[in-house]
Protein backbone atom coordinates (compact mmCIF):
# COMPACT_ATOMS: atom_id res chain seq x y z
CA UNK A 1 3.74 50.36 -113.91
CA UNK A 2 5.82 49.30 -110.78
CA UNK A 3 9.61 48.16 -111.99
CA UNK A 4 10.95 45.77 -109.58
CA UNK A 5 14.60 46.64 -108.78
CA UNK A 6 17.18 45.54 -110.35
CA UNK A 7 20.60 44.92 -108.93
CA UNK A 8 24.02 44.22 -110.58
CA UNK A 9 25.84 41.16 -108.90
CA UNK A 10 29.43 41.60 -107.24
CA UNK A 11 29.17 45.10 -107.70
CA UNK A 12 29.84 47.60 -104.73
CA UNK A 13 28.09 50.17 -105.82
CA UNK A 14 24.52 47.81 -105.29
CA UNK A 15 24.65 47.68 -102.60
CA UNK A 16 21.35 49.06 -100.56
CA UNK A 17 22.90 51.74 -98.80
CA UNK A 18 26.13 51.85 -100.26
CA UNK A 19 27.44 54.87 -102.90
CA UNK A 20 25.61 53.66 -106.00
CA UNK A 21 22.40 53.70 -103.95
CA UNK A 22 21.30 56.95 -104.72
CA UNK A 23 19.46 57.97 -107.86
CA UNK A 24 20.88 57.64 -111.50
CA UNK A 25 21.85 60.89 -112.88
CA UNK A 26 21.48 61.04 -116.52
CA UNK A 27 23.81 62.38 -119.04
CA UNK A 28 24.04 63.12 -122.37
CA UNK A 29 27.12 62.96 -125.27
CA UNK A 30 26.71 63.84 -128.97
CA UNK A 31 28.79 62.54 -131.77
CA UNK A 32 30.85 64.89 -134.35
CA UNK A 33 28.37 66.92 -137.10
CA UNK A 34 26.81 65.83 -139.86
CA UNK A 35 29.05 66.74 -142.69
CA UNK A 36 27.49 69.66 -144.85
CA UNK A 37 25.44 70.61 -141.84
CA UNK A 38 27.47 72.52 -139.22
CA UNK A 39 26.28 72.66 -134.99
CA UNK A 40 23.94 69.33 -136.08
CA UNK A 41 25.71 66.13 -134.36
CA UNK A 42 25.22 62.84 -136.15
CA UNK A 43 24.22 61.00 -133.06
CA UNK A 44 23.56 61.82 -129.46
CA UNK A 45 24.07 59.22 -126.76
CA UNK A 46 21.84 59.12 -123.62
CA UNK A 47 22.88 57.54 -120.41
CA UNK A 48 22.40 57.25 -116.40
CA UNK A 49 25.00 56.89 -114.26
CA UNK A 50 25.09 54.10 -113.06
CA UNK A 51 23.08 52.28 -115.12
CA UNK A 52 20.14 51.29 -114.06
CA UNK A 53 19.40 48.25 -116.25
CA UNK A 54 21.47 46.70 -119.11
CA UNK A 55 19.55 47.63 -122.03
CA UNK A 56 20.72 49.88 -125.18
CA UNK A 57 18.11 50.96 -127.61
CA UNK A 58 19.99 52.03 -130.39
CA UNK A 59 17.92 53.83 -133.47
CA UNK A 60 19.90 54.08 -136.95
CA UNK A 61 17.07 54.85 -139.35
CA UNK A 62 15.50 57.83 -137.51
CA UNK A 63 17.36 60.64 -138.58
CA UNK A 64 15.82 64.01 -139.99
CA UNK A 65 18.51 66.18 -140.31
CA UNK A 66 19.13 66.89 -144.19
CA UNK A 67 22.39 68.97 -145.18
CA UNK A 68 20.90 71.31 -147.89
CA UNK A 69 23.36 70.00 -150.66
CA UNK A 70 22.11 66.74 -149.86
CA UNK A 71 18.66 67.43 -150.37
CA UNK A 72 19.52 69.17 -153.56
CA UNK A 73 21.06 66.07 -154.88
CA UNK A 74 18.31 64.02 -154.80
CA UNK A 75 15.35 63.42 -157.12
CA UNK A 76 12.49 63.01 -154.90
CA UNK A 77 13.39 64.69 -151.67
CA UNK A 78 10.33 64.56 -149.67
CA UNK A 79 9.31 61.10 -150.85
CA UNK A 80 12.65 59.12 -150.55
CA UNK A 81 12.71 60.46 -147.19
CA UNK A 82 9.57 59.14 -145.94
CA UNK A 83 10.52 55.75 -147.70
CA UNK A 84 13.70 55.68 -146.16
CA UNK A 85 13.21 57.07 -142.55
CA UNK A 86 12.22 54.72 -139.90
CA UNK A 87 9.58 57.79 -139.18
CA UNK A 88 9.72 59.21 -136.07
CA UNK A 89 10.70 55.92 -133.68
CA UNK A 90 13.17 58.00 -132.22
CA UNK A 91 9.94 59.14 -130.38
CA UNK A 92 8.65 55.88 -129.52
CA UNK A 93 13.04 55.18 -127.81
CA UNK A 94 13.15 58.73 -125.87
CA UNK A 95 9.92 57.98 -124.53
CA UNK A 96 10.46 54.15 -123.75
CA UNK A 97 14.24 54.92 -122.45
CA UNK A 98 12.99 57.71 -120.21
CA UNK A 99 10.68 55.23 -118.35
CA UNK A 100 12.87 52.42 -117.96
CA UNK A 101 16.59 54.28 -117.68
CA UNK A 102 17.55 52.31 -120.49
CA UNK A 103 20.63 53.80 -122.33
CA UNK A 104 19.72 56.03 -125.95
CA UNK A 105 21.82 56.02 -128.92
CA UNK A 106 19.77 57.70 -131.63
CA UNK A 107 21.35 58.66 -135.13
CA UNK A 108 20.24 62.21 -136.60
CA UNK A 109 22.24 61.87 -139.88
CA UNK A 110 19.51 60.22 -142.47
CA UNK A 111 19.72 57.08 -143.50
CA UNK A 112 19.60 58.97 -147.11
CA UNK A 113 23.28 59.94 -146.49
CA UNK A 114 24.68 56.95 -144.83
CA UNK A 115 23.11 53.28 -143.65
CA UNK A 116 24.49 52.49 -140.17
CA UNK A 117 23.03 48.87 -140.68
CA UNK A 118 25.39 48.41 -143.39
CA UNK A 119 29.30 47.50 -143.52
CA UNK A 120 31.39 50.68 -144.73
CA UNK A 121 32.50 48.47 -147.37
CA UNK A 122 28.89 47.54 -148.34
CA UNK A 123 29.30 50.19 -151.21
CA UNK A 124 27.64 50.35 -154.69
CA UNK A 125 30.95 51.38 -156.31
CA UNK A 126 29.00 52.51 -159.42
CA UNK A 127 27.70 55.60 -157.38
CA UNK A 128 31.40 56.60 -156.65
CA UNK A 129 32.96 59.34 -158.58
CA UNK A 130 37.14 58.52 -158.16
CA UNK A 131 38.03 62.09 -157.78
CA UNK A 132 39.91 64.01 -155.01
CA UNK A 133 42.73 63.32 -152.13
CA UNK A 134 40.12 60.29 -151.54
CA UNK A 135 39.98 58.95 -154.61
CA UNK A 136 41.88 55.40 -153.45
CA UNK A 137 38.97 55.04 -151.25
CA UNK A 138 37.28 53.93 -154.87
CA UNK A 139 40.31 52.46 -155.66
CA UNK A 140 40.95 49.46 -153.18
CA UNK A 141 39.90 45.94 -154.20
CA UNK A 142 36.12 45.97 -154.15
CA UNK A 143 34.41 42.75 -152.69
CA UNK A 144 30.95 41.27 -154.78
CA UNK A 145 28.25 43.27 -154.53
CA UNK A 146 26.19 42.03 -151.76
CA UNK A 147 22.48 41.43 -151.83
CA UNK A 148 21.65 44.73 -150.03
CA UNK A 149 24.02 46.39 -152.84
CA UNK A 150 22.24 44.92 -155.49
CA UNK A 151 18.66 45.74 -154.19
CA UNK A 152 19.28 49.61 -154.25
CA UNK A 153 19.97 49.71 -150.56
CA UNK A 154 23.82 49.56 -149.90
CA UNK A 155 25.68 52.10 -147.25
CA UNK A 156 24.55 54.91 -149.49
CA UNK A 157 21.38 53.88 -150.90
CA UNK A 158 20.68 53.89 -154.62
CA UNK A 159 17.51 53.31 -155.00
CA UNK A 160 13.71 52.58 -153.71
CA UNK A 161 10.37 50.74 -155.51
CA UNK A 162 8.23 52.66 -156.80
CA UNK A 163 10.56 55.75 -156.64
CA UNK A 164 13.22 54.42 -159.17
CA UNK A 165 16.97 56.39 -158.60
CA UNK A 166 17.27 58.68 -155.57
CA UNK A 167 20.36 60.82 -156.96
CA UNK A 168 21.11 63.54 -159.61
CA UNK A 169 24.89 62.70 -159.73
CA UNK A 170 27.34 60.09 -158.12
CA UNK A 171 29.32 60.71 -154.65
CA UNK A 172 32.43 62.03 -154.72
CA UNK A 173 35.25 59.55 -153.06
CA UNK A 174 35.76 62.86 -150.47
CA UNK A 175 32.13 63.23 -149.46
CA UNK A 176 31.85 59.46 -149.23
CA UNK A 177 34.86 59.09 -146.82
CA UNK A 178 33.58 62.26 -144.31
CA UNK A 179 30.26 60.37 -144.03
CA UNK A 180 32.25 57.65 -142.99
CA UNK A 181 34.78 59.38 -140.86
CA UNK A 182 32.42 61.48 -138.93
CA UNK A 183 29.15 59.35 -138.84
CA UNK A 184 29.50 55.12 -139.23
CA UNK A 185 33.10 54.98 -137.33
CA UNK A 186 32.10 56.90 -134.37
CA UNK A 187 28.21 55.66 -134.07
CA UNK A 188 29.27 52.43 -133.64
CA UNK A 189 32.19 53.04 -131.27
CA UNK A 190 29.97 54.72 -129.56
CA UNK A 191 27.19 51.49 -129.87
CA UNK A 192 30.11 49.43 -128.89
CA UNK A 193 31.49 51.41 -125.89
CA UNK A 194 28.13 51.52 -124.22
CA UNK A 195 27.29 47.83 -124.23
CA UNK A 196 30.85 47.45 -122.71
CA UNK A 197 30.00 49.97 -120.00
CA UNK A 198 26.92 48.22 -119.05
CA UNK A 199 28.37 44.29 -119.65
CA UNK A 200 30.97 45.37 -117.49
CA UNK A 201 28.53 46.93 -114.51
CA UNK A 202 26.17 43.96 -114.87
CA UNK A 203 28.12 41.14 -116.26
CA UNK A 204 25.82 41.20 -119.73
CA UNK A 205 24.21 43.79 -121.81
CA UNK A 206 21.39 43.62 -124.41
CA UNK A 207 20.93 45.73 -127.71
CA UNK A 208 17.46 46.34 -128.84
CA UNK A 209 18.06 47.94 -132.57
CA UNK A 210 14.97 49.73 -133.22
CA UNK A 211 13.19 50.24 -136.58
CA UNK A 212 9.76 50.74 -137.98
CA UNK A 213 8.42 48.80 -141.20
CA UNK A 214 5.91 49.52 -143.66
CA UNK A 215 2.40 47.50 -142.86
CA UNK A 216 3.04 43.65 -143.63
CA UNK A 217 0.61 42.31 -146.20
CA UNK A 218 -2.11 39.87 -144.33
CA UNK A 219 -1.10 36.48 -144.44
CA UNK A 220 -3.25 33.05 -144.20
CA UNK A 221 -6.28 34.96 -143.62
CA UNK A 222 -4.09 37.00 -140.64
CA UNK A 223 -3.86 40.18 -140.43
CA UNK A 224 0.12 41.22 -140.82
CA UNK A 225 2.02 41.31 -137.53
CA UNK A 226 2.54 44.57 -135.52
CA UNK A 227 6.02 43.72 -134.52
CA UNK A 228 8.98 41.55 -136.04
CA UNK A 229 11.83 40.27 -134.15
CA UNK A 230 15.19 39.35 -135.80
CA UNK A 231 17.82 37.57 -134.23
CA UNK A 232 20.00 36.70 -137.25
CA UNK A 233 18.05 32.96 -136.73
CA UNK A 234 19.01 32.46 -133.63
CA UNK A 235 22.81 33.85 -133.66
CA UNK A 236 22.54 37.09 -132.06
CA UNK A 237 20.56 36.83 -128.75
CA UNK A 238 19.66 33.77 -125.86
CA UNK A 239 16.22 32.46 -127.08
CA UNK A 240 15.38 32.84 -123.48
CA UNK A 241 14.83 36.77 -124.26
CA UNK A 242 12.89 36.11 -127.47
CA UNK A 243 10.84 33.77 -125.68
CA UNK A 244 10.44 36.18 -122.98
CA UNK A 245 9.37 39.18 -125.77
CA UNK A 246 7.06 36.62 -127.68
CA UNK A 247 5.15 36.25 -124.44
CA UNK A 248 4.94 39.65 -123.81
CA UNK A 249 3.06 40.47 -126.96
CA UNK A 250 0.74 37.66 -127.53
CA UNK A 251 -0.40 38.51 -123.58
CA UNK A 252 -0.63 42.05 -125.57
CA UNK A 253 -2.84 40.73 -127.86
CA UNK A 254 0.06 41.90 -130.27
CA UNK A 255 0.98 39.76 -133.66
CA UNK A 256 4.48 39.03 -133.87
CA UNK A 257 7.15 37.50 -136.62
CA UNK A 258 9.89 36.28 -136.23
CA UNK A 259 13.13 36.57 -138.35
CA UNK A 260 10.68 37.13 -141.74
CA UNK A 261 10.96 39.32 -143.36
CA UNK A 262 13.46 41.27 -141.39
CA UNK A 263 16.08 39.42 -139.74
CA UNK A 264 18.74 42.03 -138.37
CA UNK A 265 21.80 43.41 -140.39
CA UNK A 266 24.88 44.38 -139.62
CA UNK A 267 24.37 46.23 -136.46
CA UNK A 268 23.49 42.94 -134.84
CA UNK A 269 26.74 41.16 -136.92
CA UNK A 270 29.12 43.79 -135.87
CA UNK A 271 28.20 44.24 -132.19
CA UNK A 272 25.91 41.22 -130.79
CA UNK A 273 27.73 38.19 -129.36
CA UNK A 274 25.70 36.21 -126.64
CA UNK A 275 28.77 33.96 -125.62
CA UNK A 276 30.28 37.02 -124.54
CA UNK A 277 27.23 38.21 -122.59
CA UNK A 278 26.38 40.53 -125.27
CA UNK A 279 22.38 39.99 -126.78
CA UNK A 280 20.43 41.98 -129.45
CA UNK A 281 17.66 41.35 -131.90
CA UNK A 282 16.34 43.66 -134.15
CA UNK A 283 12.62 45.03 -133.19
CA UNK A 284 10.55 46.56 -136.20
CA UNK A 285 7.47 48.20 -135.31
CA UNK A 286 4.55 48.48 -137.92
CA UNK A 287 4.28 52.73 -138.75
CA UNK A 288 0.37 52.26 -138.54
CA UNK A 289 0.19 51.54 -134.81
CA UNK A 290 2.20 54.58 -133.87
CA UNK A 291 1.61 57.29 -136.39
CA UNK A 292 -1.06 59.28 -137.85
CA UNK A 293 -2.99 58.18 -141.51
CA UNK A 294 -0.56 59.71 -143.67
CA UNK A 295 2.30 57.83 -142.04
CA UNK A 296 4.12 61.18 -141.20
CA UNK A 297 3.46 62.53 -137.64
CA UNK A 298 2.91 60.59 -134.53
CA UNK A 299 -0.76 59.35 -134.02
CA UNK A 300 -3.24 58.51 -131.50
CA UNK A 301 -1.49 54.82 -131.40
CA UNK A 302 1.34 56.87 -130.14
CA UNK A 303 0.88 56.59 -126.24
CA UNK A 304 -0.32 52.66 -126.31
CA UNK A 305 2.63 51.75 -128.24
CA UNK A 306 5.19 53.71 -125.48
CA UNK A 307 3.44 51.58 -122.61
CA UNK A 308 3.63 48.22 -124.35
CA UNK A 309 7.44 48.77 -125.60
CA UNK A 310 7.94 50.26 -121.80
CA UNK A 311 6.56 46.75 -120.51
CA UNK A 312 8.88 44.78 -123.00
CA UNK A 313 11.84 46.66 -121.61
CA UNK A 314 11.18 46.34 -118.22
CA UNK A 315 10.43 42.85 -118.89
CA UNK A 316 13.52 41.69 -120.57
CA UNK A 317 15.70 43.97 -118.09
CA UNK A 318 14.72 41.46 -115.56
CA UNK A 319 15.29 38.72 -117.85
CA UNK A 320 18.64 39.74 -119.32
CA UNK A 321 19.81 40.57 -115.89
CA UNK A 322 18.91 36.67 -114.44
CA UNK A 323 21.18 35.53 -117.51
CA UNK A 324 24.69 36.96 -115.97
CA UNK A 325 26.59 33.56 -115.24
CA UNK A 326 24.70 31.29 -116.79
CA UNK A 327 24.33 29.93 -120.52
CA UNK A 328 20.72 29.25 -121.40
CA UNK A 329 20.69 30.43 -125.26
CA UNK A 330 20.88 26.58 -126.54
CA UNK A 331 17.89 25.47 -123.87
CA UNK A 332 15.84 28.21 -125.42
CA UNK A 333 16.49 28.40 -128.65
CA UNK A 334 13.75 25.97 -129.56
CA UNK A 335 11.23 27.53 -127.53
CA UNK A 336 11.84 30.92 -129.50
CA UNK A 337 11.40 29.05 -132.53
């Protein structure tokens, strides 16, 4: 596939000839470890300098890297994992990010230990053991459980169908703040700092938060879609883009939802804001098309998938790029919709 090139405006460093002409070198940060698990960072963040195009794909459900005393305390190890992991999609990013220079954030603390699409006050207090120098942590005034909370699947989750309670024992307040301190605070300062460098290189930046789903139940006599796109109903990205990704699968031959039954969480809350140039929408990808029967390790679907998601990205690249200056989310919206 042949990317056309794309160019920041006003930026010295575009232009042909000029010192950001040369090729992107690529680089590589990792975030503090995963507590109980010592050398293992929580995240590692993958960039080229300069950019290339003003896309983040950001993966907070793909981590596989268990601290032995976590794995202890829970009930069904192997099979809350699998439930829980968005399995192997991390695979599916490297791959599409390598191919389009798209920046990489990609979590290896599991979502079993801490939810990075939840608040850090999105707690199920009733798991919290008030013990310790932390123990005010389970102390301060404690907002209504939300939704998420009550379904099992708060910041730590609780829960799963069809497994019933993941844990042995509560959390103790200490272990609940490190996960806090040294995974959710710096993975999304680090989501936030990196769309800032690129909105600041390109004038706007766009988030693609990456997750996989379970296969959706058929519908109306249709089989379920492949991919579903959230957007917080319109609130999170210019429709123009959705539009744009929309097109791009159904020329696919790709099913697509949109908003149901996943419409973005708090990633997209915390850190998307289109009147500020910054875009996301949440893109889960049915397991099925990229992995193998069992839903474990990556399957002959594997390859197909990384061209079509390497298409989107290129695609929207171009699109998000054309946006810088201008305020089309309103014209759009209904088109998306």
């Amino acid at each position: 596939m042949v990317r056309r090139p794309i160019l920041p405006a006003a930026c010295p460093d575009a232009v042909p000839g000029g010192p950001g002409d040369g090729a992107a070198t690529a680089g590589r940060t990792e975030g503090p470890v995963i507590p109980g698990l010592a050398a293992s960072p929580a995240f590692d963040l993958t960039l080229r300098h300069p950019s290339e195009i003003p896309v983040l794909i950001a993966v907070p459900h793909a981590g596989r890297s268990y601290p032995p005393a976590l794995v202890e305390r829970m009930r069904h190890p192997s099979l809350a994992a699998l439930r829980l992991e968005d399995r192997q999609v991390d695979a599916l990013a490297r791959a599409v990010a390598a191919a389009t220079g798209a920046s990489l954030l990609v979590a290896h603390a599991p979502r079993a230990m801490i939810d990075l699409n939840r608040a850090a006050d999105d707690i199920d207090w009733d798991m919290v053991t008030a013990t310790g120098p932390s123990a005010s942590l389970s102390a301060t005034p404690r907002p209504s459980p939300s939704r998420r909370v009550r379904s099992g699947l708060g910041l730590v989750p609780r829960r799963l169908p069809g497994v019933g309670e993941l844990w042995r024992r509560r959390i103790d307040a200490d272990d609940l703040a490190r996960r806090i301190a040294q995974v959710h605070e710096p993975y999304h300062a680090a989501l936030a700092g990196e769309l800032a460098r690129l909105r600041s290189r390109w004038g706007v930046a766009l988030l693609i938060d990456l997750h996989s789903m379970p296969p959706l139940e058929p519908a109306g006599g249709q089989p379920g879609p492949t991919f579903v796109l959230g957007d917080r109903f319109g609130s999170t990205c210019s429709g123009a883009l959705i539009a744009s990704a929309f097109e791009w699968f159904g020329r696919a031959g790709a099913a697509a939802a949109h908003n149901r039954p996943y419409a973005g969480g708090y990633v997209l809350e915390r850190h998307a804001d289109p009147a500020q140039g910054l875009h996301g929408f949440q893109l889960e990808i049915d397991r099925a098309r990229y992995l193998d029967s069992r839903l474990a390790e990556l399957g002959p679907g594997f390859e197909p998938m990384v061209r079509l998601l390497t298409g989107l990205v290129t695609r929207l690249a171009e699109d998000v790029a054309a946006l810088r200056g201008t305020d089309r989310t309103d014209r759009w919206r209904e088109a998306a919709e």
